[in-house]
Protein backbone atom coordinates (compact mmCIF):
# COMPACT_ATOMS: atom_id res chain seq x y z
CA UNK A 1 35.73 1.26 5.09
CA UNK A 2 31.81 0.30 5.62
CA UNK A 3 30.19 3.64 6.28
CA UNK A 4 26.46 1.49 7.22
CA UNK A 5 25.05 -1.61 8.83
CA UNK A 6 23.34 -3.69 6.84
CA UNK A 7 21.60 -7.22 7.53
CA UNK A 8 20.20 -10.58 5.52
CA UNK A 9 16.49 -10.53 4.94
CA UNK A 10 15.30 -14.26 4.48
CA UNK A 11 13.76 -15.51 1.45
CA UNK A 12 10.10 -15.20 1.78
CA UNK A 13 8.42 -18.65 2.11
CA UNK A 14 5.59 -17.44 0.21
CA UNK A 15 7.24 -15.66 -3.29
CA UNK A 16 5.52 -13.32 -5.45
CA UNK A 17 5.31 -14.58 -8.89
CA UNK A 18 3.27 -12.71 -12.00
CA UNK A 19 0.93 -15.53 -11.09
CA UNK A 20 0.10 -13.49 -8.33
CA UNK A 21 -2.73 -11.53 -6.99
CA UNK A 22 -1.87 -8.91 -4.38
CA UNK A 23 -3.99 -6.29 -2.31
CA UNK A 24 -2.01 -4.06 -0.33
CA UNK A 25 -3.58 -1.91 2.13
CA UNK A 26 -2.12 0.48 5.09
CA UNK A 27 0.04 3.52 5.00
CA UNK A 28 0.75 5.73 2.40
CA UNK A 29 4.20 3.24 2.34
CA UNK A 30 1.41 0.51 1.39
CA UNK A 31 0.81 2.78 -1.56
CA UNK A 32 4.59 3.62 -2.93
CA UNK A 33 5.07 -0.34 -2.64
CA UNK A 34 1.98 -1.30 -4.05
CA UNK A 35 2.57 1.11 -7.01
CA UNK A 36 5.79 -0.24 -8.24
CA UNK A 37 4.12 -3.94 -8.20
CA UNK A 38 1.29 -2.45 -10.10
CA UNK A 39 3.81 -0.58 -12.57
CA UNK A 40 5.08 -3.55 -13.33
CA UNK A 41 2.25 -5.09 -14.43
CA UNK A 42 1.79 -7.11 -10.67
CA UNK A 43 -2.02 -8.08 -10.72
CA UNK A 44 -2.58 -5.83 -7.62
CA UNK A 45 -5.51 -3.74 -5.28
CA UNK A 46 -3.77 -0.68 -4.00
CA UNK A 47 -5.54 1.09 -0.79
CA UNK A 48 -9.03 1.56 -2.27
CA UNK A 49 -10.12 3.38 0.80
CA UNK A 50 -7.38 5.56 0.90
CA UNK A 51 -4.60 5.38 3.26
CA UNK A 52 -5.77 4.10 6.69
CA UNK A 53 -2.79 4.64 8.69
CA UNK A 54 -3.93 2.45 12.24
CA UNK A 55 -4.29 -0.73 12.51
CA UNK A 56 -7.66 -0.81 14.22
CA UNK A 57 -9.60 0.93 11.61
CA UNK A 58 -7.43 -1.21 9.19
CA UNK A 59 -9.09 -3.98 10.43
CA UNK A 60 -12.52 -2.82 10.85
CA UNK A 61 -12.29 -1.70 7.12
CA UNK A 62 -11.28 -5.44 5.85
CA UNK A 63 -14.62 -6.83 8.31
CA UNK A 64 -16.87 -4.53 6.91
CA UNK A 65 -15.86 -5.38 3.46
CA UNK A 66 -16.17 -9.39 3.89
CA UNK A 67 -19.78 -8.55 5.55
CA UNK A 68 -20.49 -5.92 3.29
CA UNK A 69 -21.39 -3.68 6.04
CA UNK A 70 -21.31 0.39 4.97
CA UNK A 71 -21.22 3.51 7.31
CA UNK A 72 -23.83 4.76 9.34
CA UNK A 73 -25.30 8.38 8.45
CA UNK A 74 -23.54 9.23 11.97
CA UNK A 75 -20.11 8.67 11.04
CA UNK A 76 -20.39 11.03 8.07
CA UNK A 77 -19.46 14.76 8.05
CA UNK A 78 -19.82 17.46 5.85
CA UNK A 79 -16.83 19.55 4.97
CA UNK A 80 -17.15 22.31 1.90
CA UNK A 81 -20.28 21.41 0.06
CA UNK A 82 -19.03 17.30 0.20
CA UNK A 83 -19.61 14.83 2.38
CA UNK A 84 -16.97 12.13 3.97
CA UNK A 85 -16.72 9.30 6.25
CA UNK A 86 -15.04 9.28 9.37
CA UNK A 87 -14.15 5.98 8.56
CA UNK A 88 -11.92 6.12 5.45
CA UNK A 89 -9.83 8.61 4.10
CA UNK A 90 -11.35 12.12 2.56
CA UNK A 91 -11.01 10.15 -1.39
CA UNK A 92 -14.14 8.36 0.16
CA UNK A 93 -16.70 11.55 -0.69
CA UNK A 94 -20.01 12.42 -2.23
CA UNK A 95 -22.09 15.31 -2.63
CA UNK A 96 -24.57 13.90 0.09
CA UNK A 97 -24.64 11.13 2.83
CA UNK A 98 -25.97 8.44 0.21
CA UNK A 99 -23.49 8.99 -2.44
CA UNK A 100 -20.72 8.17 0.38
CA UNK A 101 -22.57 5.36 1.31
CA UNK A 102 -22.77 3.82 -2.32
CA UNK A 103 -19.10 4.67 -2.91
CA UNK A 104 -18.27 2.82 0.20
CA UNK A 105 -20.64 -0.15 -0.69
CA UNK A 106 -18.91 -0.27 -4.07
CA UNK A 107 -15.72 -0.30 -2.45
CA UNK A 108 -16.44 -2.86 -0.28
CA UNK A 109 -18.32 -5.17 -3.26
CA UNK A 110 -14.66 -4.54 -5.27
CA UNK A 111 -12.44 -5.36 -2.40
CA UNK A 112 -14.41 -8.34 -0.83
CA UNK A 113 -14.60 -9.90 -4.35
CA UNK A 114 -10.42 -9.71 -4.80
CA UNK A 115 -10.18 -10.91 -1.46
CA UNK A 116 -11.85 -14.32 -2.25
CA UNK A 117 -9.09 -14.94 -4.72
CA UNK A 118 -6.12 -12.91 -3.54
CA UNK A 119 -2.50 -14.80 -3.22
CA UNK A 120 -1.05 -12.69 -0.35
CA UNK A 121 -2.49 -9.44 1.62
CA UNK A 122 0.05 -6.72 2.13
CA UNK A 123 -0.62 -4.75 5.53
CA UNK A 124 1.30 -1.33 6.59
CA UNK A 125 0.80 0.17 9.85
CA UNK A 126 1.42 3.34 10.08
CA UNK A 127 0.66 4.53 13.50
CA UNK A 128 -0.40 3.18 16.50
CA UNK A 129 -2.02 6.67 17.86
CA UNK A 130 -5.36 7.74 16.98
CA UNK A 131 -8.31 9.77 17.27
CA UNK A 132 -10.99 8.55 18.71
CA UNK A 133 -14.73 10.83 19.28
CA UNK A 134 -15.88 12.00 21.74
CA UNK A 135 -19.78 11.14 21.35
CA UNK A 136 -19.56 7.80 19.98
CA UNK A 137 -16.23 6.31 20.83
CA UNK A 138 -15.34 5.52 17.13
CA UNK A 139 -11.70 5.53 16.53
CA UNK A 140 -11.48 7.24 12.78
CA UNK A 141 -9.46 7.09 9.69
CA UNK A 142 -9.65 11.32 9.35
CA UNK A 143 -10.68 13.70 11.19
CA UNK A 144 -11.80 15.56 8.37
CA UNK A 145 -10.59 19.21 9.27
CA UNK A 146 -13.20 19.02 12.46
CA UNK A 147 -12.48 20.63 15.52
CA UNK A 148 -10.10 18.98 17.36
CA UNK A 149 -12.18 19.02 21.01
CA UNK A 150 -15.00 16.20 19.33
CA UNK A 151 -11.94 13.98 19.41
CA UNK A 152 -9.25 12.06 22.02
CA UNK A 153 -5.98 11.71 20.91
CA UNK A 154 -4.69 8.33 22.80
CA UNK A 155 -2.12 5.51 22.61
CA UNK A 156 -3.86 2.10 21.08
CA UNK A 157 -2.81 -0.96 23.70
CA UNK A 158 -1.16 -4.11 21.71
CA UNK A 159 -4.10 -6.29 23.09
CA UNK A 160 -6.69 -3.95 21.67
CA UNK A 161 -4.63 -3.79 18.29
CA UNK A 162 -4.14 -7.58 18.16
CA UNK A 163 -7.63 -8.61 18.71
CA UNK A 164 -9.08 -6.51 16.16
CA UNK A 165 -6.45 -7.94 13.17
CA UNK A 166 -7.08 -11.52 14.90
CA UNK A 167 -11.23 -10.90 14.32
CA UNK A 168 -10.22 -9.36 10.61
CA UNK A 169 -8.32 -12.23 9.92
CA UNK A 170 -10.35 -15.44 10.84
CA UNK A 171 -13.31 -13.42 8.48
CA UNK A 172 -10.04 -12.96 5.34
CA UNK A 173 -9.17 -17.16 6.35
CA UNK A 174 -13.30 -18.50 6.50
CA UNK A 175 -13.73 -16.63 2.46
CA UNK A 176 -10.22 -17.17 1.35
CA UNK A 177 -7.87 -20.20 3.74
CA UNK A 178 -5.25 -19.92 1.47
CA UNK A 179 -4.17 -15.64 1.38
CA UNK A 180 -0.65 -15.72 2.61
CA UNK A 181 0.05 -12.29 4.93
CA UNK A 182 2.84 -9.76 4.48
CA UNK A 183 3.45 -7.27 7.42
CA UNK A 184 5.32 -4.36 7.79
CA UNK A 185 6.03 -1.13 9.69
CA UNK A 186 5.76 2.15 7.80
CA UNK A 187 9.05 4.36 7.58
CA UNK A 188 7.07 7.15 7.62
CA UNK A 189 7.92 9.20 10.32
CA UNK A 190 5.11 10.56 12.24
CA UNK A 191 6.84 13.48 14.17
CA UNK A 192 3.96 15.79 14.72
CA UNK A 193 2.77 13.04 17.28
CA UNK A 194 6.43 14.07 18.69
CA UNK A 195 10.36 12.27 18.47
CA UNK A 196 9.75 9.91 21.17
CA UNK A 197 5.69 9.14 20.68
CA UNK A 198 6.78 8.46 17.68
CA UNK A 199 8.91 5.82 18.85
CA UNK A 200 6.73 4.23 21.35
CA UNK A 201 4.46 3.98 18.37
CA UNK A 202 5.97 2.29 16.19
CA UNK A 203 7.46 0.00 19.04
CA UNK A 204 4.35 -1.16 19.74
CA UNK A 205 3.39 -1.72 15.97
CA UNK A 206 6.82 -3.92 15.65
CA UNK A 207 5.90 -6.07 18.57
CA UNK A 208 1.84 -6.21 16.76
CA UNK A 209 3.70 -7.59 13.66
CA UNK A 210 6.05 -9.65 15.56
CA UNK A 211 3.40 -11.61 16.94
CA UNK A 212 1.12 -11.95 14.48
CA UNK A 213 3.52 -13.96 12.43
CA UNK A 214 4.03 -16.35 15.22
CA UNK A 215 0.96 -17.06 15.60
CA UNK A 216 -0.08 -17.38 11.61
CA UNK A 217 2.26 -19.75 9.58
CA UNK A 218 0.68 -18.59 6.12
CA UNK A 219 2.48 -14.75 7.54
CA UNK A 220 5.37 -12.84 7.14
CA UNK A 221 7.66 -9.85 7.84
CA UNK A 222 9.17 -7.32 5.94
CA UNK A 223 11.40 -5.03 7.55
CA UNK A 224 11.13 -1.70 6.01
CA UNK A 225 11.23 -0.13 9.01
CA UNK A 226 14.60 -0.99 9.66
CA UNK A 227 16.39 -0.86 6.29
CA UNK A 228 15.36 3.22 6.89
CA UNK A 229 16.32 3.15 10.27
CA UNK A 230 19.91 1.09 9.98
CA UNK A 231 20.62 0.88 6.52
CA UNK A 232 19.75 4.08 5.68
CA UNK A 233 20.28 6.29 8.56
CA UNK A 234 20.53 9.66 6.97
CA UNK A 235 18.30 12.74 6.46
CA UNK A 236 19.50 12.73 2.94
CA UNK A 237 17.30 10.06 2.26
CA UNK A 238 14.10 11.66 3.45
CA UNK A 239 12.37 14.57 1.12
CA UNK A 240 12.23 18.00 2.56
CA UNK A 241 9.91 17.35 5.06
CA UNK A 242 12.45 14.62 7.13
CA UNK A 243 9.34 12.61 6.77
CA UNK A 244 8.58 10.75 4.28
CA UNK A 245 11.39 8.54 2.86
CA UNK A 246 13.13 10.43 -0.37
CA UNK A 247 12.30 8.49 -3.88
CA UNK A 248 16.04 6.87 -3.88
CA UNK A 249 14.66 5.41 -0.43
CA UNK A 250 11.51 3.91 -1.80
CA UNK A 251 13.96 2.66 -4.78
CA UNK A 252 16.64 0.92 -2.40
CA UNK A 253 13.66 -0.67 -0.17
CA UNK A 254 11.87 -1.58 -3.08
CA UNK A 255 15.13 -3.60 -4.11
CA UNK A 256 15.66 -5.70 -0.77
CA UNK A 257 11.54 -6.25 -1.45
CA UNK A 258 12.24 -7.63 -4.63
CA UNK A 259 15.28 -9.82 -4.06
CA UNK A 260 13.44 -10.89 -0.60
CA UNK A 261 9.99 -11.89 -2.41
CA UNK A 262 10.78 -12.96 -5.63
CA UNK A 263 12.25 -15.82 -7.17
CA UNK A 264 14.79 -15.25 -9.99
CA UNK A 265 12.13 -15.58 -13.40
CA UNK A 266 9.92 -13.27 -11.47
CA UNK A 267 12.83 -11.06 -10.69
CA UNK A 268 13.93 -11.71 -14.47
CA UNK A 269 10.63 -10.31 -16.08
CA UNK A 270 10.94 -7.33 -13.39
CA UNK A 271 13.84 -6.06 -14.93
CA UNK A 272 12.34 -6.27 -18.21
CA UNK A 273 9.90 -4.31 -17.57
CA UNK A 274 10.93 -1.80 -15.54
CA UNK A 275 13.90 -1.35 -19.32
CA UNK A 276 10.54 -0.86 -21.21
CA UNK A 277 8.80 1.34 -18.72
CA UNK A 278 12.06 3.71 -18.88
CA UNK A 279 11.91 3.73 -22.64
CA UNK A 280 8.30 4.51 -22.50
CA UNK A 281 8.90 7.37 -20.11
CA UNK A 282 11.67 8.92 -23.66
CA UNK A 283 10.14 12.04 -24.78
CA UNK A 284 11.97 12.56 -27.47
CA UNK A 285 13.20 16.14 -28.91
CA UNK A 286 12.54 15.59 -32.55
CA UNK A 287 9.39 12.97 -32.41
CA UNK A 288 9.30 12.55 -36.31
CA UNK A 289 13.14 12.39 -36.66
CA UNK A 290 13.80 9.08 -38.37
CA UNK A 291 16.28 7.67 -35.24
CA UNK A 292 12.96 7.98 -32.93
CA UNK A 293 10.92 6.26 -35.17
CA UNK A 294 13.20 3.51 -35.43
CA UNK A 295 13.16 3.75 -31.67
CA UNK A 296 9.27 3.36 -31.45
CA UNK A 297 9.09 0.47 -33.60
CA UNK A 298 11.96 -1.61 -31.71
CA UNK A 299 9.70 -0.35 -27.97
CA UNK A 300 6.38 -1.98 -30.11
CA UNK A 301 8.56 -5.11 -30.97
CA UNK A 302 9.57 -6.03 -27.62
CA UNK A 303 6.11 -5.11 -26.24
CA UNK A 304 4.54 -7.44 -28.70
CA UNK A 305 6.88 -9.81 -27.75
CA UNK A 306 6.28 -9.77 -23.90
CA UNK A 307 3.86 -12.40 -22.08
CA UNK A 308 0.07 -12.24 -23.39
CA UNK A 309 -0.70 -12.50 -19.59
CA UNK A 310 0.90 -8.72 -19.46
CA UNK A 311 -1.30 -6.27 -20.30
CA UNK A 312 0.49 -3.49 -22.07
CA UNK A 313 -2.44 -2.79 -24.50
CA UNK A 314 -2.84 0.66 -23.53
CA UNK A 315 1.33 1.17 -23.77
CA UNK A 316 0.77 -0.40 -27.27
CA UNK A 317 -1.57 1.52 -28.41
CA UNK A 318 0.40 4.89 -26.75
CA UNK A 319 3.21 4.04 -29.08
CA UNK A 320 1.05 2.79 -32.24
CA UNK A 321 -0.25 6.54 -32.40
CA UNK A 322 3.07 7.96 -32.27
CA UNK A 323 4.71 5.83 -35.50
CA UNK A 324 4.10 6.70 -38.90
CA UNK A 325 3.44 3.49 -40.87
């Protein structure tokens, strides 16, 4: 008896190879993905803002980093001796308003210059409700712990959402015509908005995605979304919270990613690495026994053995320092 529903995801048009170079910005979903390709030694830019969980300030973030463009001293707010922007997430922060701006301008020098020679963009959208203030009419990344009444809590409109990833995109195409896109919906659940805003919400953000990759042939869609809604239906695989997906969700999704994006050598060399990165993760009970020695030296043999283009010169080293020669 089949206790789940489960469905095909096509073959992406545009596979990742370990030729690849991959910047993958959005949710904190963005992040778990972008980690295992960058644990597996994926040349790949993981959310150097921070999350950014809407796609409006998603956007503005990938403008202002082709034109170089920082934050104004009026989107910045202190908060417990440090000082953030309203604009990025609180791991944007100095100790005053021009050490934010140079982290931002170094963020955006770092990003802009991987753009220009980045094989596919990875975008999560998280939400489609944000905060937007009061005085100025910026919608923000974080609100920073501020009082809630300098803000508006409201519903982005699909037109609103759409034209701002339409103006971010023609700036990614004039610097780099070649990126291919990758869109996706975050599983995150974001409840405290409530059950059914929730909904709406990521409704709308399925519809955004939807018609983005009609109108962009270089684009395409990856349904995490709904492998956590239909294939995976079950608060057993959420953590605690009923939230976030649990770490055998982020596994199984990262699996249909994998067999969806990547060709079978890529998928190959995956697997290879993720047997050494399991090995390297031993800690063993007796390190100078002589069976873990013998253990180190056959890890070093098949690191030494793996792809110069793979660096694993820091893993190599790691085990070096644990071996007595």
């Amino acid at each position: 008896m089949n206790w789940y529903s489960t469905f095909p995801i096509p073959k992406s048009e545009f596979p990742i190879s370990y030729e690849s170079r991959i910047l993958s910005l959005g949710s904190c979903f963005a992040e778990v993905m972008g980690s295992k390709l960058f644990q597996r030694k994926f040349t790949t830019l993981v959310n150097p803002y921070g999350t950014i969980f809407n796609p409006i300030t998603l956007s503005k973030t990938l403008s202002n980093a082709i034109e170089m463009f920082t934050s104004s001293e009026s989107d910045l707010v202190a908060l417990n001796d440090l000082f953030y922007s309203f604009e990025h997430h609180s791991t944007i922060r100095g100790e005053n308003r021009d050490e934010v701006i140079d982290h931002v301008k170094r963020k955006n020098q770092e990003v802009k210059s991987f753009l220009e020679n980045t094989s596919h963009l990875i975008l999560t959208f998280g939400t489609a409700w944000v905060y937007e203030k009061k005085d100025t009419g910026l919608i923000v990344a974080n609100c920073h712990k501020q009082d809630s009444n300098l803000f508006v809590k409201r519903l982005l409109s699909l037109e609103e959402m759409k034209g701002a990833l339409e103006d971010a995109l023609q700036k990614i195409y004039f610097i780099n015509p070649e990126i291919k896109l990758i869109l996706t919906v975050s599983p995150v659940r974001h409840t405290k908005d409530g059950i059914p805003e929730n909904q709406v919400s990521k409704s709308l953000l399925r519809v955004l995605c939807q018609e983005l990759t009609n109108n962009h042939p270089n684009s395409g869609y990856f349904p995490a979304f709904e492998i956590m809604m239909d294939e995976l239906r079950d608060y057993r695989f959420y953590k605690r919270d009923k939230i976030h997906p649990s770490e055998e969700a982020e596994d199984y999704i990262w699996v249909r990613w994998r067999d969806s994006h990547m060709g079978s050598e890529t998928i190959r060399r995956v697997s290879e690495i993720e047997k050494i990165n399991l090995e390297l993760a031993h800690r063993a009970f007796n390190p100078d026994s002589e069976s873990h020695q013998r253990f180190l030296k056959n890890l070093l043999h098949k690191m030494e053995q793996l792809s110069p283009d793979l660096d694993f010169s820091e893993e190599i080293n790691q085990v070096k320092n644990q071996i007595h020669f």
